[in-house]
C-alpha atoms as a PDB file:
ATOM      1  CA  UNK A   1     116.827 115.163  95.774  1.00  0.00           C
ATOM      2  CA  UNK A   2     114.339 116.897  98.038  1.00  0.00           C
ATOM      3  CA  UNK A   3     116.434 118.757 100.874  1.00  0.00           C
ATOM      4  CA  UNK A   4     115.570 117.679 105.370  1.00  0.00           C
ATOM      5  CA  UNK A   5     114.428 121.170 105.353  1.00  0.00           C
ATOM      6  CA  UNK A   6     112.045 120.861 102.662  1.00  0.00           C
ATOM      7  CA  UNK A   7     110.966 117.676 104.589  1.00  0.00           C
ATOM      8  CA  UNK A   8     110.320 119.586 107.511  1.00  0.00           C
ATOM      9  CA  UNK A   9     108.537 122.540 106.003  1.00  0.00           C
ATOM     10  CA  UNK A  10     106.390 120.223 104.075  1.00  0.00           C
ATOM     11  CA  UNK A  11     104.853 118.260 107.767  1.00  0.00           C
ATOM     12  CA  UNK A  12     104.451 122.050 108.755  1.00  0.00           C
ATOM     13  CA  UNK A  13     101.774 122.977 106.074  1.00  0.00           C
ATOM     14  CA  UNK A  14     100.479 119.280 106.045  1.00  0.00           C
ATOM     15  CA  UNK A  15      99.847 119.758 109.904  1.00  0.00           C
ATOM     16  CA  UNK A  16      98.430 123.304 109.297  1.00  0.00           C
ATOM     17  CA  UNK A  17      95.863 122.285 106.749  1.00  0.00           C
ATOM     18  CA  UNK A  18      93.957 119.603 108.505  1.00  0.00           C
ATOM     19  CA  UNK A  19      91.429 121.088 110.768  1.00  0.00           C
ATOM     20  CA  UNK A  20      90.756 118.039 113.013  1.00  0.00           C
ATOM     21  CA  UNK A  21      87.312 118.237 113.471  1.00  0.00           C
ATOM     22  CA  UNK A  22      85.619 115.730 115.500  1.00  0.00           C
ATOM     23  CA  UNK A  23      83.346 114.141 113.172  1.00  0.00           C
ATOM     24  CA  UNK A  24      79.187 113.730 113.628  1.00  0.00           C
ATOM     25  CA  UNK A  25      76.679 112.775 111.515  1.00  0.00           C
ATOM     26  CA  UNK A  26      75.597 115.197 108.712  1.00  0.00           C
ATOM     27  CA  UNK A  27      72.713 116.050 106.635  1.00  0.00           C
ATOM     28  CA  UNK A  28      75.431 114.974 103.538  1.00  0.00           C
ATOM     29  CA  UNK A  29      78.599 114.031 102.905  1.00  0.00           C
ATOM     30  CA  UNK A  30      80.314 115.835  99.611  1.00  0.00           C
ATOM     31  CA  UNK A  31      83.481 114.182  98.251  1.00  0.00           C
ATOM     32  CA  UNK A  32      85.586 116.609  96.761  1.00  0.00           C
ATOM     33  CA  UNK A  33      87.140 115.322  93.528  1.00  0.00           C
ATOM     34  CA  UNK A  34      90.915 115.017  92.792  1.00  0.00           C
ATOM     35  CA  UNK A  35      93.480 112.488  91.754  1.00  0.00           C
ATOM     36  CA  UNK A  36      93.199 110.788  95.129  1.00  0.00           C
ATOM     37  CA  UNK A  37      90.791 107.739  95.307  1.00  0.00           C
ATOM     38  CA  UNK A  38      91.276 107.959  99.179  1.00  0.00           C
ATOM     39  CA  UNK A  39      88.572 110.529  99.089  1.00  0.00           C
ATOM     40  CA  UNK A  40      86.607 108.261  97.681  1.00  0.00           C
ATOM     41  CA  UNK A  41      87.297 105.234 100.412  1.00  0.00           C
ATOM     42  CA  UNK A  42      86.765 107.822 102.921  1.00  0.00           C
ATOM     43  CA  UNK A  43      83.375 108.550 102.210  1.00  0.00           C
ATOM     44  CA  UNK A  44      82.131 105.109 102.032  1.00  0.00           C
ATOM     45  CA  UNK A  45      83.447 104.244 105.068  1.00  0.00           C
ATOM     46  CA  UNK A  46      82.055 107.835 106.563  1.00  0.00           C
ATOM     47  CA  UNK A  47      78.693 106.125 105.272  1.00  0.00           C
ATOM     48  CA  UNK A  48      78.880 102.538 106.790  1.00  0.00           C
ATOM     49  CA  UNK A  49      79.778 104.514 109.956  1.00  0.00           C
ATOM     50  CA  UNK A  50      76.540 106.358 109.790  1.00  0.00           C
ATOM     51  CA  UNK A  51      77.739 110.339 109.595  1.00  0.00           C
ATOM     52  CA  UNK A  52      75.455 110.473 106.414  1.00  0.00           C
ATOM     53  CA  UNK A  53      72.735 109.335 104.642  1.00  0.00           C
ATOM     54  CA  UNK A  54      73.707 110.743 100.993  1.00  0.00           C
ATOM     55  CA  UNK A  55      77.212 110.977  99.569  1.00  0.00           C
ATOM     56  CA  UNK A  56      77.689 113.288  96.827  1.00  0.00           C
ATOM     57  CA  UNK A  57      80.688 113.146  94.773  1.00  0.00           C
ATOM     58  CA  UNK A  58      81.481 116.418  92.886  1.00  0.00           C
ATOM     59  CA  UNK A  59      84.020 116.702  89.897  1.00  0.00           C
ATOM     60  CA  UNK A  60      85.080 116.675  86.372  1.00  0.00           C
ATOM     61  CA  UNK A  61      88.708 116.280  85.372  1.00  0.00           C
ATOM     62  CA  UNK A  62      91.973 118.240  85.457  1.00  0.00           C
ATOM     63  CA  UNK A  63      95.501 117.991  84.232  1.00  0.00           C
ATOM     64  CA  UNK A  64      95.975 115.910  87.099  1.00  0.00           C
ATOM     65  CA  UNK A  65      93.420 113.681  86.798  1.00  0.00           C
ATOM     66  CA  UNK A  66      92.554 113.587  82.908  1.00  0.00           C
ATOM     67  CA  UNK A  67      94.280 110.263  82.245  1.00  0.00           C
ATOM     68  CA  UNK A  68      94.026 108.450  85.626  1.00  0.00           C
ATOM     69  CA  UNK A  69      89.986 109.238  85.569  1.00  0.00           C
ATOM     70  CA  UNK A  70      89.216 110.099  82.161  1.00  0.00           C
ATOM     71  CA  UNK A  71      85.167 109.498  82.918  1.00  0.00           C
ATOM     72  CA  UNK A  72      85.335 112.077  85.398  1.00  0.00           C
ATOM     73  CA  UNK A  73      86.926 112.555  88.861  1.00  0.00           C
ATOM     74  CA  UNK A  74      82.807 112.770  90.656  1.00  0.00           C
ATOM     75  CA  UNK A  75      82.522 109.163  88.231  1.00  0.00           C
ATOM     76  CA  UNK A  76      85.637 107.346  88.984  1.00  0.00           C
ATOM     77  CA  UNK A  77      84.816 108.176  93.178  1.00  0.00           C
ATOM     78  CA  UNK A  78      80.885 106.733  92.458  1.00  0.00           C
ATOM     79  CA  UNK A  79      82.492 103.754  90.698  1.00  0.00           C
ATOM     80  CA  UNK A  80      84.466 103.009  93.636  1.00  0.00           C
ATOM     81  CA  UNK A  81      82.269 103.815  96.757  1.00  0.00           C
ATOM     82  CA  UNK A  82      79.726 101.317  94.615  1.00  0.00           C
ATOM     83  CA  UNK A  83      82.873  98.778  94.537  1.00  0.00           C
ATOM     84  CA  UNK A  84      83.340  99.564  98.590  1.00  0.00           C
ATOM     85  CA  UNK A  85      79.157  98.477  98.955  1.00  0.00           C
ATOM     86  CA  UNK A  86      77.434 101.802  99.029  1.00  0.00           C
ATOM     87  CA  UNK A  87      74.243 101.370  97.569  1.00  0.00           C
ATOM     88  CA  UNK A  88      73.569 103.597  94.574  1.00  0.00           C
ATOM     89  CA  UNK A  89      70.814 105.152  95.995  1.00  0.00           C
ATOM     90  CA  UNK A  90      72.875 106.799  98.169  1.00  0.00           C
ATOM     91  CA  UNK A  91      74.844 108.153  95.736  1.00  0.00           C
ATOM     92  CA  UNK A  92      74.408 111.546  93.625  1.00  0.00           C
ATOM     93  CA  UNK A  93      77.156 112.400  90.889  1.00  0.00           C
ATOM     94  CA  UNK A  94      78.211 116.218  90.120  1.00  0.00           C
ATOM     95  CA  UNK A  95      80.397 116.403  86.964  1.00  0.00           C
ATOM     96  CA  UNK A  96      80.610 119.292  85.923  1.00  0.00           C
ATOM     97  CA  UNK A  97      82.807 121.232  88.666  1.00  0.00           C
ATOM     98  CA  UNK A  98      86.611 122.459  87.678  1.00  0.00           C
ATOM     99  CA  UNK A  99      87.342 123.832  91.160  1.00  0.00           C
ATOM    100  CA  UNK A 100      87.007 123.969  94.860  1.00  0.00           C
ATOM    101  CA  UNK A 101      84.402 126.863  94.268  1.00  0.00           C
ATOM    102  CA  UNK A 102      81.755 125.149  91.464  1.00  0.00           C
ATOM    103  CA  UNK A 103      82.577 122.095  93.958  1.00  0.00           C
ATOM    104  CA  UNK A 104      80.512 123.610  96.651  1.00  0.00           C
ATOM    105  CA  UNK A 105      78.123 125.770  94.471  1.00  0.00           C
ATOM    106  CA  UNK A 106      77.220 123.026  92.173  1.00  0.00           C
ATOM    107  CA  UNK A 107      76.739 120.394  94.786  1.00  0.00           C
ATOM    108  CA  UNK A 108      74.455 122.832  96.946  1.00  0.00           C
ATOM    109  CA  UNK A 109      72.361 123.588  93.362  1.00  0.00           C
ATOM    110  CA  UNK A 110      71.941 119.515  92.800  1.00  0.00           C
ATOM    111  CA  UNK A 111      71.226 118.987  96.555  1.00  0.00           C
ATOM    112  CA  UNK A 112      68.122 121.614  96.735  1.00  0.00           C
ATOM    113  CA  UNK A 113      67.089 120.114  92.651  1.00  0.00           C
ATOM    114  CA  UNK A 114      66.958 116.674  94.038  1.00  0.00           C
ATOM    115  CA  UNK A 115      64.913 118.563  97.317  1.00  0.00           C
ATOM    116  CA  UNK A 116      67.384 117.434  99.897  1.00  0.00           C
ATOM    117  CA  UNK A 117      66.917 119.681 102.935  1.00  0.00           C
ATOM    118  CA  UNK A 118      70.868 120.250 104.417  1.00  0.00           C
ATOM    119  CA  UNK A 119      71.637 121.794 107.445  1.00  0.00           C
ATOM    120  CA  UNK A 120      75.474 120.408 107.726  1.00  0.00           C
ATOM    121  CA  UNK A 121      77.682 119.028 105.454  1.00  0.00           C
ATOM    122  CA  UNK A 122      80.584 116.201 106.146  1.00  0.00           C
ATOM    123  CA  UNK A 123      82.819 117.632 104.085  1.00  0.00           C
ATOM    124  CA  UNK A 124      85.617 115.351 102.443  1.00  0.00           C
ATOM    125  CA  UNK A 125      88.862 116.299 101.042  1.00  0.00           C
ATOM    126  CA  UNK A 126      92.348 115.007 100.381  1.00  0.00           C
ATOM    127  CA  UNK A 127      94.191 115.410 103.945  1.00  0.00           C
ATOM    128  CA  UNK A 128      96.148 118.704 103.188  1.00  0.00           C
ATOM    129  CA  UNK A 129      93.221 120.338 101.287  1.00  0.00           C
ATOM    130  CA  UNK A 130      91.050 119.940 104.993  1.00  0.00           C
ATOM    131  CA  UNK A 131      91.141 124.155 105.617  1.00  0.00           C
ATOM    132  CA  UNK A 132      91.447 125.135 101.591  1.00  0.00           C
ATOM    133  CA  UNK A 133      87.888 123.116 101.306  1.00  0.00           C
ATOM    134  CA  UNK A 134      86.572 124.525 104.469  1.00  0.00           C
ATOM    135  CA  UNK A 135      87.237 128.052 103.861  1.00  0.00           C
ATOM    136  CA  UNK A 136      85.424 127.732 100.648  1.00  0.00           C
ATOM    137  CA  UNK A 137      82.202 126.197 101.923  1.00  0.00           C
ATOM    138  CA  UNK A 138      82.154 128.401 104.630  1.00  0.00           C
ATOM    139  CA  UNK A 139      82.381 131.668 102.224  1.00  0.00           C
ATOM    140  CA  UNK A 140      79.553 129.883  99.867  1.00  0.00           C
ATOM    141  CA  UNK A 141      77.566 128.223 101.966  1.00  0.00           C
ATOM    142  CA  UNK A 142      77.524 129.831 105.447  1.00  0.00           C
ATOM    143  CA  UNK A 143      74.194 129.053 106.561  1.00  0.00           C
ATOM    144  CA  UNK A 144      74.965 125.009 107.157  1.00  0.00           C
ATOM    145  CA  UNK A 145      77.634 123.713 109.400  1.00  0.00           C
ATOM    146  CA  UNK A 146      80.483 122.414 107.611  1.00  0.00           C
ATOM    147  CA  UNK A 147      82.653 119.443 109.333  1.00  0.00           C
ATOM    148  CA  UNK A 148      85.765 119.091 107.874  1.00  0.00           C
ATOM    149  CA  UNK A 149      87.286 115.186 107.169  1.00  0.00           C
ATOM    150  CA  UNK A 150      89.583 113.181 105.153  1.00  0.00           C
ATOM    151  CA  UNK A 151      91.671 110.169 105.469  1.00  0.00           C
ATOM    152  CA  UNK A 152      93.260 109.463 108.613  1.00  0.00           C
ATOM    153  CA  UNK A 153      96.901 108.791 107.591  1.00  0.00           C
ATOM    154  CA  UNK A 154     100.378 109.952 108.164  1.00  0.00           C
ATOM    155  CA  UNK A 155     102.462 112.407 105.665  1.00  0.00           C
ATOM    156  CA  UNK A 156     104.733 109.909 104.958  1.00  0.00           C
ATOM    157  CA  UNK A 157     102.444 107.468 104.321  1.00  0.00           C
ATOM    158  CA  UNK A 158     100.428 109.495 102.370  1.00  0.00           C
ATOM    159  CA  UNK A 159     103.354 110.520 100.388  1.00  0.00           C
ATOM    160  CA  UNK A 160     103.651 107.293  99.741  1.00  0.00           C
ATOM    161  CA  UNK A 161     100.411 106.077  98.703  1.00  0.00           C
ATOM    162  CA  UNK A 162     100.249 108.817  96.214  1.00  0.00           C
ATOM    163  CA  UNK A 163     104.086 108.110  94.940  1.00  0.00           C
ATOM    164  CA  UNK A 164     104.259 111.530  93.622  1.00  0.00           C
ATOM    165  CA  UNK A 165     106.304 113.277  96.273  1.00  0.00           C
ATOM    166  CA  UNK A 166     106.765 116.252  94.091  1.00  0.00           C
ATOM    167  CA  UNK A 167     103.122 116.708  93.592  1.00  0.00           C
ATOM    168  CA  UNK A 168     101.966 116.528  97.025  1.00  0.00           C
ATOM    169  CA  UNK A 169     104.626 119.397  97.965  1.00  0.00           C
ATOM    170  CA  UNK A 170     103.099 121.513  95.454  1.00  0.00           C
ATOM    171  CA  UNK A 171      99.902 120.984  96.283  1.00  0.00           C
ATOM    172  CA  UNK A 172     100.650 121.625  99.742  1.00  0.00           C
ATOM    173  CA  UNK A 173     101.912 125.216  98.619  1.00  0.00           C
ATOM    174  CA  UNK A 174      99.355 125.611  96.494  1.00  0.00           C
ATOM    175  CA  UNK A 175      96.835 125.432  99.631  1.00  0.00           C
ATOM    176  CA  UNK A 176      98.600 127.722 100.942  1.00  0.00           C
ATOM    177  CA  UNK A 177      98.916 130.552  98.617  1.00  0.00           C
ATOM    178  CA  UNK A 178      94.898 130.351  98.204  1.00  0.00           C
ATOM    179  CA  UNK A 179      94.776 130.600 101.666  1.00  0.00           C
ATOM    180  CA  UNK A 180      96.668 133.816 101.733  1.00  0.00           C
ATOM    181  CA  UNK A 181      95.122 135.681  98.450  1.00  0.00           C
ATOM    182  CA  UNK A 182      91.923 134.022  97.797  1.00  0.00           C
ATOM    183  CA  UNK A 183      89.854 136.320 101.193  1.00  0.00           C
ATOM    184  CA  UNK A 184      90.619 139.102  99.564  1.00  0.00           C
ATOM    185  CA  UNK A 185      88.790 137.918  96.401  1.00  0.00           C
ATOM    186  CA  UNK A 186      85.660 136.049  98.132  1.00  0.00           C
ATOM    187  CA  UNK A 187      86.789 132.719  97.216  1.00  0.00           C
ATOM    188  CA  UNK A 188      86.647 131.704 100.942  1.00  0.00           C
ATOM    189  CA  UNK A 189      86.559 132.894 104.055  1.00  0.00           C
ATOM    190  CA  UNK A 190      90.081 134.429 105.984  1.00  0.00           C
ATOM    191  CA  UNK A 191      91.880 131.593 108.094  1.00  0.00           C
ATOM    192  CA  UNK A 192      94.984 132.928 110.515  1.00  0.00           C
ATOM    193  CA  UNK A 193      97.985 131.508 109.226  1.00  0.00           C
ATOM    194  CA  UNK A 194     100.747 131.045 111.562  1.00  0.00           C
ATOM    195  CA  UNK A 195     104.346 132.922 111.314  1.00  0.00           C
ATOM    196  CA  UNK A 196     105.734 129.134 110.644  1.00  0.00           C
ATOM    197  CA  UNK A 197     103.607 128.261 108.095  1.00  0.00           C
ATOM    198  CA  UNK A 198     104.103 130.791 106.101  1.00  0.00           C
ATOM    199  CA  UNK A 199     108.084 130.376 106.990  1.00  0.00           C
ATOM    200  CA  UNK A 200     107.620 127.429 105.503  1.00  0.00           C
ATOM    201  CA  UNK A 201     105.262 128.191 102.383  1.00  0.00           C
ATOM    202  CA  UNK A 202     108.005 130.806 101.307  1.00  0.00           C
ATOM    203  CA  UNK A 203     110.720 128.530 101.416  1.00  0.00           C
ATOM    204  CA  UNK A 204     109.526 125.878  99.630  1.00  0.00           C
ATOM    205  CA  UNK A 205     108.490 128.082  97.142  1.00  0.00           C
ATOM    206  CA  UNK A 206     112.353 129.407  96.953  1.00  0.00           C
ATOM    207  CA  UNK A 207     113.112 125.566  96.803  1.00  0.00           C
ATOM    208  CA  UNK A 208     111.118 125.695  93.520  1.00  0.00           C
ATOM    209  CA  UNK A 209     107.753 124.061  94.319  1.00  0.00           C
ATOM    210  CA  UNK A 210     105.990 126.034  92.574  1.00  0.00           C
ATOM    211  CA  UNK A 211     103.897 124.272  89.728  1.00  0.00           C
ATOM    212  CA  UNK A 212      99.907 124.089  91.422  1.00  0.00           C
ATOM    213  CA  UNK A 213     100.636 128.419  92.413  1.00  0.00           C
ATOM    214  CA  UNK A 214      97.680 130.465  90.957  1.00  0.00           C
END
């Protein structure tokens, strides 16, 4: 039984990670793989909308994902966007990338191979991984503008889509603690985090969510 105070730290670090960029259109759109097809449904309809010409869809697989996408997380997302009525064209696959880092360093090396000129990226992540994702581009690509999106949804509703409510708390803290140690190792850039967040991060780490901590 997950404790009201877990609850409520959890919709503090869920709030905390989405940036809530107003969205334009970009040069791209990169999908960053996961275990959440949402990504995936985000970015086709970020294409029908016109915010970008090209999606890219970066990923390999994880624990997480290894038996719910075993072709590939960067596959799986293609497969559906295709499903959604993308057009392959518009489509380029990266499959090699086992974090948020080779993510954005991978994509950027396919993007200038395939001679796609990119001055901003639509950048799409699962809704609490919004500032993790951001951060990172921003430390490894710094010279394009990065707008931040995901799936517009609620945390309870996400929580229930995913119907893992253990994993999403982790991964919440998770976010967190790269947030907090990963500037100091050029991973990403440094993002203020508020006395409430980390309140928050530290208890539900006493309240043993601990399993997606570096």
């Amino acid at each position: 039984m997950i404790s009201e105070q877990s609850w409520a730290d959890a919709r503090v670090l869920w709030d905390y990670h989405q940036m809530h960029h107003e969205l334009r259109p970009c040069s791209v759109a990169i999908g960053l793989g996961s275990h959440d097809l949402g990504v995936a449904d985000t970015a086709a309809d970020l294409y029908k909308r016109g915010m970008a010409p090209l999606i890219v869809f970066t990923g390999a697989t994880s624990p997480t994902t290894r038996e719910r996408m075993p072709r590939g997380e960067a596959v799986h997302y293609r497969e559906r966007v295709l499903e959604l009525g993308v057009p392959i064209h518009a489509v380029l696959v990266e499959p090699k990338a086992r974090n948020t880092g080779e993510n954005i360093r991978l994509s950027r090396a396919l993007l200038a191979e395939a001679g796609v000129s990119v001055t901003s990226v639509l950048l799409i992540s699962k809704p609490y991984e919004e500032r993790r994702a951001y951060a990172t581009a921003r430390a490894l690509w710094p010279e394009v503008d990065i707008v931040s999106a995901s799936a517009r949804t609620t945390f309870d509703l996400y929580v229930n889509e995913i119907k893992d409510t253990r994993l999403v708390f982790e991964m919440l803290v998770g976010a967190v603690q790269r947030l907090l140690t990963y500037p100091a190792r050029g991973f990403m850039i440094e993002m203020a985090v508020p006395s409430d967040v980390t309140a928050a991060y530290e208890r539900l780490c006493s309240a043993g969510f601990t399993g997606r901590l570096a």
